[in-house]
N, C-alpha and C. Protein backbone atom coordinates (compact mmCIF):
# COMPACT_ATOMS: atom_id res chain seq x y z
N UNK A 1 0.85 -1.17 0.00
CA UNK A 1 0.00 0.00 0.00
C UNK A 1 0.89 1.24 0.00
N UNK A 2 0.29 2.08 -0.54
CA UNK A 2 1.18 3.58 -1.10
C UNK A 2 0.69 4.95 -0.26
N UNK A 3 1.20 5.49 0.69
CA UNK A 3 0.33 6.58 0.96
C UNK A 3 0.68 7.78 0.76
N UNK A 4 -0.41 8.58 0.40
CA UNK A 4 0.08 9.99 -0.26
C UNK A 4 -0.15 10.66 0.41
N UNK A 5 0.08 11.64 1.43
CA UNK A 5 0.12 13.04 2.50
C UNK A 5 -0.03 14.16 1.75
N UNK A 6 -1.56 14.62 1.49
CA UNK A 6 -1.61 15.89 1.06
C UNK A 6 -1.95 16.87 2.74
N UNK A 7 -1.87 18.30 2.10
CA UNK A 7 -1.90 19.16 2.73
C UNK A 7 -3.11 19.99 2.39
N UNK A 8 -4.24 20.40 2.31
CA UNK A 8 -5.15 21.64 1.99
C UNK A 8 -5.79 22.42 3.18
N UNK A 9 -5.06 23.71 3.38
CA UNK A 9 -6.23 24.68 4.03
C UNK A 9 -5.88 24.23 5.42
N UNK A 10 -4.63 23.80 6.20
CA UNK A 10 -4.30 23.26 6.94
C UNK A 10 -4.04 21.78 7.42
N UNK A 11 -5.55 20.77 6.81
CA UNK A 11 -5.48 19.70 7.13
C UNK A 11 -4.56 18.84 6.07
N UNK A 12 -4.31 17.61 6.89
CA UNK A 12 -3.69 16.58 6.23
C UNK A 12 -4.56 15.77 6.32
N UNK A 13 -4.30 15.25 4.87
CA UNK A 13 -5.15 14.40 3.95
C UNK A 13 -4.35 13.06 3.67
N UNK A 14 -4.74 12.00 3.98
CA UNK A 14 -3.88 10.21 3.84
C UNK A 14 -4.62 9.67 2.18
N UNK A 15 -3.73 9.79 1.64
CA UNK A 15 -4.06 8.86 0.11
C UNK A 15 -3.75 7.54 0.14
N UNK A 16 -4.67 6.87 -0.06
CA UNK A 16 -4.68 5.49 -0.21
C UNK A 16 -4.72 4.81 -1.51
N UNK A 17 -3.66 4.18 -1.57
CA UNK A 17 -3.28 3.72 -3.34
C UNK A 17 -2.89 2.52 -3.28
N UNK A 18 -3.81 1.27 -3.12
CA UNK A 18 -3.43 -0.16 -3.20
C UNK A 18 -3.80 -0.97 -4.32
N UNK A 19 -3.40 -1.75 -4.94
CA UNK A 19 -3.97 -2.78 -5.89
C UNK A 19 -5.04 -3.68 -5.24
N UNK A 20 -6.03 -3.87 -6.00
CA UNK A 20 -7.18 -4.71 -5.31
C UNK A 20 -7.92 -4.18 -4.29
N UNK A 21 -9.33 -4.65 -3.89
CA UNK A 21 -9.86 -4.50 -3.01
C UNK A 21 -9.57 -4.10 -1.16
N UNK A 22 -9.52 -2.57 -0.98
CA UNK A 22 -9.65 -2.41 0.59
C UNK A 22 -10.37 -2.38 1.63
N UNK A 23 -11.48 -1.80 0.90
CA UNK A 23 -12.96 -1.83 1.52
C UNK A 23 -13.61 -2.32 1.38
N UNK A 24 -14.20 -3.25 1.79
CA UNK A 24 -15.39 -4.09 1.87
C UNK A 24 -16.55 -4.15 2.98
N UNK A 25 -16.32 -3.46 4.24
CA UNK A 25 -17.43 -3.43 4.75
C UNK A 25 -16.34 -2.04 6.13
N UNK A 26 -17.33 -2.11 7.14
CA UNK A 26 -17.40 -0.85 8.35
C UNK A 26 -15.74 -1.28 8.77
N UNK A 27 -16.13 -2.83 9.17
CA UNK A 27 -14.57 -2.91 10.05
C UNK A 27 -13.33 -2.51 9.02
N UNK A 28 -13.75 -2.73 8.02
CA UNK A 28 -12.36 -2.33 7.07
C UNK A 28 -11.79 -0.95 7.36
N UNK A 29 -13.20 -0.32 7.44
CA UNK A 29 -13.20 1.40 7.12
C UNK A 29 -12.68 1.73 8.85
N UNK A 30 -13.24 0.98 9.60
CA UNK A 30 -12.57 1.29 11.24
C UNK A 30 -10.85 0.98 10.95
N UNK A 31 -10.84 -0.48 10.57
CA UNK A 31 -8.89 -0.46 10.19
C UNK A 31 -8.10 -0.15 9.81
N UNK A 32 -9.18 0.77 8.46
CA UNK A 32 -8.08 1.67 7.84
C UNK A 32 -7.93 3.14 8.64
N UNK A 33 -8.92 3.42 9.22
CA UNK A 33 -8.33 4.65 10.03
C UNK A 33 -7.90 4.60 11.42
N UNK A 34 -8.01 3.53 12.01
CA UNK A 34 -6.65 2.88 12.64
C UNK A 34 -5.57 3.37 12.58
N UNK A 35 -4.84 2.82 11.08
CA UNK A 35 -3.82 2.90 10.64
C UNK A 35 -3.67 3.81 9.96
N UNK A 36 -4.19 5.35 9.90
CA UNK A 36 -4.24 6.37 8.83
C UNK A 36 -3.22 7.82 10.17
N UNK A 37 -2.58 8.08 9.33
CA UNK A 37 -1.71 9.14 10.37
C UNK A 37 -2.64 10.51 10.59
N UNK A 38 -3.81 10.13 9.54
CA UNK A 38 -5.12 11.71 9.58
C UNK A 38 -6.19 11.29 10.07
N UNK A 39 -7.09 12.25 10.29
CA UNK A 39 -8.69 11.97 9.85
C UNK A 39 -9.13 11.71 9.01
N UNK A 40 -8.43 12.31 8.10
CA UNK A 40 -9.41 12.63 6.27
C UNK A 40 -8.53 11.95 5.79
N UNK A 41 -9.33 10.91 5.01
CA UNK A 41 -8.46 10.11 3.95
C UNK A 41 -9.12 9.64 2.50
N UNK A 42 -8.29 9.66 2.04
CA UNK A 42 -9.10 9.34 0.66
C UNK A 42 -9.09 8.07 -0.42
N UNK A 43 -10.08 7.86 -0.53
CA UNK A 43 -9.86 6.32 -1.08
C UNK A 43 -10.17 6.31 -2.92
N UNK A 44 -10.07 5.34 -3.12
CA UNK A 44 -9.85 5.53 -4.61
C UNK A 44 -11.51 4.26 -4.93
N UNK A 45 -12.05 4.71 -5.91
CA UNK A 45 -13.17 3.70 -6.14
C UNK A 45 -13.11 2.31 -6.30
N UNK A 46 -11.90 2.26 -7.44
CA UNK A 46 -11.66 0.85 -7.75
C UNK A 46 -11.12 -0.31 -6.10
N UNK A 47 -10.71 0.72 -5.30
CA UNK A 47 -9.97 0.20 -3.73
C UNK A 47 -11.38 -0.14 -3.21
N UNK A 48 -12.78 -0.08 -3.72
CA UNK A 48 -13.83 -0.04 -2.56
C UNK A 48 -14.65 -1.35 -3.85
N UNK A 49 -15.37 -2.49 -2.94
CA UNK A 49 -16.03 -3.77 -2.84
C UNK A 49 -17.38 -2.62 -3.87
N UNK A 50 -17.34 -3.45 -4.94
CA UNK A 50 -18.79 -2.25 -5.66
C UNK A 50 -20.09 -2.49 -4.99
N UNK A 51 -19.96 -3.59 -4.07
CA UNK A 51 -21.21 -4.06 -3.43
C UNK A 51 -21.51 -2.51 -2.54
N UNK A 52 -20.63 -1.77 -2.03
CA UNK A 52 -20.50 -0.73 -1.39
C UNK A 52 -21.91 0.44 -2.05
N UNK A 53 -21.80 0.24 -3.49
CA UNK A 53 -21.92 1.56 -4.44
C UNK A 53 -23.54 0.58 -4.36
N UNK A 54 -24.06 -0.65 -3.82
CA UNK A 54 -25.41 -1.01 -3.80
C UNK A 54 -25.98 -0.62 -2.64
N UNK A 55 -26.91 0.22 -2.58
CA UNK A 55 -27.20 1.07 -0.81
C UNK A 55 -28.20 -0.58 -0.44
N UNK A 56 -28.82 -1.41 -0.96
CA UNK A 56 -29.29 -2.44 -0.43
C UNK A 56 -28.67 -3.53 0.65
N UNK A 57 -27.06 -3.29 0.45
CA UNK A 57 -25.96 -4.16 1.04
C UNK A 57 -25.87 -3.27 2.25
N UNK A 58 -26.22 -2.15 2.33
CA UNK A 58 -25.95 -1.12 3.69
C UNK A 58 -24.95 -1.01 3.75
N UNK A 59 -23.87 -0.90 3.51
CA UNK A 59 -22.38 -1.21 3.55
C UNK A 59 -22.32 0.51 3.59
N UNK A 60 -22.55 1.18 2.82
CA UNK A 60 -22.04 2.26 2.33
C UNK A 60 -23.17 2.94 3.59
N UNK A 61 -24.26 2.66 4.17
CA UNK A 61 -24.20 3.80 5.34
C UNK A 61 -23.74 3.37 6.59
N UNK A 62 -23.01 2.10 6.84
CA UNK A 62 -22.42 1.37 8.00
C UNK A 62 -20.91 2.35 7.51
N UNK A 63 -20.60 2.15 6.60
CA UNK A 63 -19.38 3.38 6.37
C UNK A 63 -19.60 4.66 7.40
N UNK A 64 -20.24 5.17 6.53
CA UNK A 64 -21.23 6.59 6.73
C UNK A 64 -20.78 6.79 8.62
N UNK A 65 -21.96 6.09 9.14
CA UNK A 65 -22.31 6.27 10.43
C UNK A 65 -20.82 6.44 11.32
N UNK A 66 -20.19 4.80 10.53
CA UNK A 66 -18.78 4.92 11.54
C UNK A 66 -17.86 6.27 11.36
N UNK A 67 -18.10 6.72 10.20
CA UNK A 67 -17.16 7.77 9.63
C UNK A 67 -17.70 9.12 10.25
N UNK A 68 -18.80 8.74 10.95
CA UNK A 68 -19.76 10.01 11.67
C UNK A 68 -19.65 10.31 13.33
N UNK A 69 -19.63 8.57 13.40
CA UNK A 69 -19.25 8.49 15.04
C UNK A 69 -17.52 8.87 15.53
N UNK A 70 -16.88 8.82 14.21
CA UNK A 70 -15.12 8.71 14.46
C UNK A 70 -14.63 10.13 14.52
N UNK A 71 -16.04 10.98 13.81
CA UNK A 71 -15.18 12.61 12.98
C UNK A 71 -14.22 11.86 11.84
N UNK A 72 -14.55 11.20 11.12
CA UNK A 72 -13.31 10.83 10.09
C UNK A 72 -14.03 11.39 9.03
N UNK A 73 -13.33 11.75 7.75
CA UNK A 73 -13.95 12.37 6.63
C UNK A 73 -12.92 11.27 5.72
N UNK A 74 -14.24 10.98 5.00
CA UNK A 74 -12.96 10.03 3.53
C UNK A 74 -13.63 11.07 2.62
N UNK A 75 -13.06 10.59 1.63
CA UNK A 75 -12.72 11.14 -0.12
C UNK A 75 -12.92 9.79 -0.69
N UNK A 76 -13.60 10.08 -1.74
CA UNK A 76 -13.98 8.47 -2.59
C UNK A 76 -13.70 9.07 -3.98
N UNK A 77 -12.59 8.64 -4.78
CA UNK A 77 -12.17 9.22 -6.03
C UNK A 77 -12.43 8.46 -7.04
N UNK A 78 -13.11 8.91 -7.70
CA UNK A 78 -13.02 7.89 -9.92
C UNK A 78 -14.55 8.90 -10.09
N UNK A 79 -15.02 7.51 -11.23
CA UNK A 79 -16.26 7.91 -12.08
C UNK A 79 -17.46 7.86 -11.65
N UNK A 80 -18.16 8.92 -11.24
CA UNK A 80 -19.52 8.97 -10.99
C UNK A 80 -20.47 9.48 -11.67
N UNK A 81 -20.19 10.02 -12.96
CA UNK A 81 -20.91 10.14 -13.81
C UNK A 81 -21.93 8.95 -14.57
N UNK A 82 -21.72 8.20 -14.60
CA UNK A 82 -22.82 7.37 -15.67
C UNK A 82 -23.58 6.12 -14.20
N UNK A 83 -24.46 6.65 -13.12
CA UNK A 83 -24.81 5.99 -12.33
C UNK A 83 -26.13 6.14 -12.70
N UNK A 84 -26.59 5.36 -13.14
CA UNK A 84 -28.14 5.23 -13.12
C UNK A 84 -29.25 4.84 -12.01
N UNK A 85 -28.85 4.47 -11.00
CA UNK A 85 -29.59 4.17 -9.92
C UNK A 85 -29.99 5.76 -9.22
N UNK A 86 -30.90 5.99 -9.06
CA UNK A 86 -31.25 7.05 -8.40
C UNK A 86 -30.81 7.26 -7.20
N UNK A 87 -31.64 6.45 -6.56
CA UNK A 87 -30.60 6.58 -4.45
C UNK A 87 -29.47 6.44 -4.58
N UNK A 88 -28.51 5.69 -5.23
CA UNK A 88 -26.88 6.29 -5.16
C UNK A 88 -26.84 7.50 -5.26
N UNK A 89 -26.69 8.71 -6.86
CA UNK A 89 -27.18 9.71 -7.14
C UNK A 89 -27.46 10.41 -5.60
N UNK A 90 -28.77 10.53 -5.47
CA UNK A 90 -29.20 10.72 -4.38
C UNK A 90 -27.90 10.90 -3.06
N UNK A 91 -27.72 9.75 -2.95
CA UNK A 91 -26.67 9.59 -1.85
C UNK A 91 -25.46 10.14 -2.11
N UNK A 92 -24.73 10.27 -2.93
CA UNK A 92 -23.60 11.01 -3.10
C UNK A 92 -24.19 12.63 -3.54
N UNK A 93 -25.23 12.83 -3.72
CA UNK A 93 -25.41 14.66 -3.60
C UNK A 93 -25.64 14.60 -1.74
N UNK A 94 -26.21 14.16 -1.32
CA UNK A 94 -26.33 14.25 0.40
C UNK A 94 -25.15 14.21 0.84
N UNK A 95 -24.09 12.93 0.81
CA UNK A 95 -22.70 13.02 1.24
C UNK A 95 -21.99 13.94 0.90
N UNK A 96 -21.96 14.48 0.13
CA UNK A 96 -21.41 15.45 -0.27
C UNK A 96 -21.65 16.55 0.38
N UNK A 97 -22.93 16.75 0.85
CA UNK A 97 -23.18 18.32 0.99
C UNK A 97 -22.58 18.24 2.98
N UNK A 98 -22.85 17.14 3.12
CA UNK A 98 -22.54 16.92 4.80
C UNK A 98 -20.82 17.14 4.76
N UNK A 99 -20.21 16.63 3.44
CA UNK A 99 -18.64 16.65 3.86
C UNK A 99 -18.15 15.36 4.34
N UNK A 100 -18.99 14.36 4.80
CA UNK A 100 -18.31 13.60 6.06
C UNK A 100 -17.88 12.28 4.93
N UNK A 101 -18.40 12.28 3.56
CA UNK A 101 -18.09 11.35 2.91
C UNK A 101 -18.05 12.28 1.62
N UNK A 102 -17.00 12.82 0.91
CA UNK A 102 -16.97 13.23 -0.75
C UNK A 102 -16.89 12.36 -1.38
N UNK A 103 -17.49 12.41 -2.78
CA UNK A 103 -17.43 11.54 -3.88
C UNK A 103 -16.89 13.22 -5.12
N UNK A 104 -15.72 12.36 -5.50
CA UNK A 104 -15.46 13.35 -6.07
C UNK A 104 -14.30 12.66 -7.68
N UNK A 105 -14.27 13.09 -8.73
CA UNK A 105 -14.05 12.72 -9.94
C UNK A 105 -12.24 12.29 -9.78
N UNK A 106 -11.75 13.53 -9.17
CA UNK A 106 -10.05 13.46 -8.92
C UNK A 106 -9.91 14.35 -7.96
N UNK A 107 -8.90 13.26 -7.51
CA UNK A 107 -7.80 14.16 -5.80
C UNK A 107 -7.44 16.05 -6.66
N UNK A 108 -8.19 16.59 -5.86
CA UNK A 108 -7.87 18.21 -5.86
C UNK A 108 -6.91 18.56 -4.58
């Protein structure tokens, strides 16, 4: 695993750059910030279980909550343009606007 230390606006930001699957469910997301030298970290899409991106699996608000109860803020980076499911949609304009989870195209 590769980690990248950005800096913005004071905070430090942990980039997470692994081959294959990191996330797959809450405890992952508790282990990786465990082991994260920040709060805010940012994960890459292809690094996250797509079962995640199905809100039926709950996965993605068992994320959420823990990432709510911790003060942790992730970053979720790639393609979110061509999602046809509405409540995803949905769910990444809400995460977004809270901050506590971005979905965002590329690391700014």
């Amino acid at each position: 695993m590769q980690t990248i230390i950005h800096t913005k606006n004071g905070n430090v930001i942990t980039e997470l750059i692994v081959d294959g699957i990191l996330l797959k469910n809450a405890q992952d997301f508790l282990d990786i910030a465990a082991n994260c030298p920040s709060r805010n970290i940012i994960l890459h899409k292809e690094n996250i279980l797509p079962d995640f991106f199905n809100l039926k699996t709950k996965i993605a608000g068992d994320v959420l909550q823990k990432a709510s109860n911790y003060r942790i803020r992730i970053g979720i980076v790639g393609d979110f343009k061509n999602i046809y499911s509405k409540k995803l949609r949905d769910f990444i304009y809400e995460s977004n606007k809270t901050e506590e989870i971005l979905f965002q195209e590329k690391v700014e």
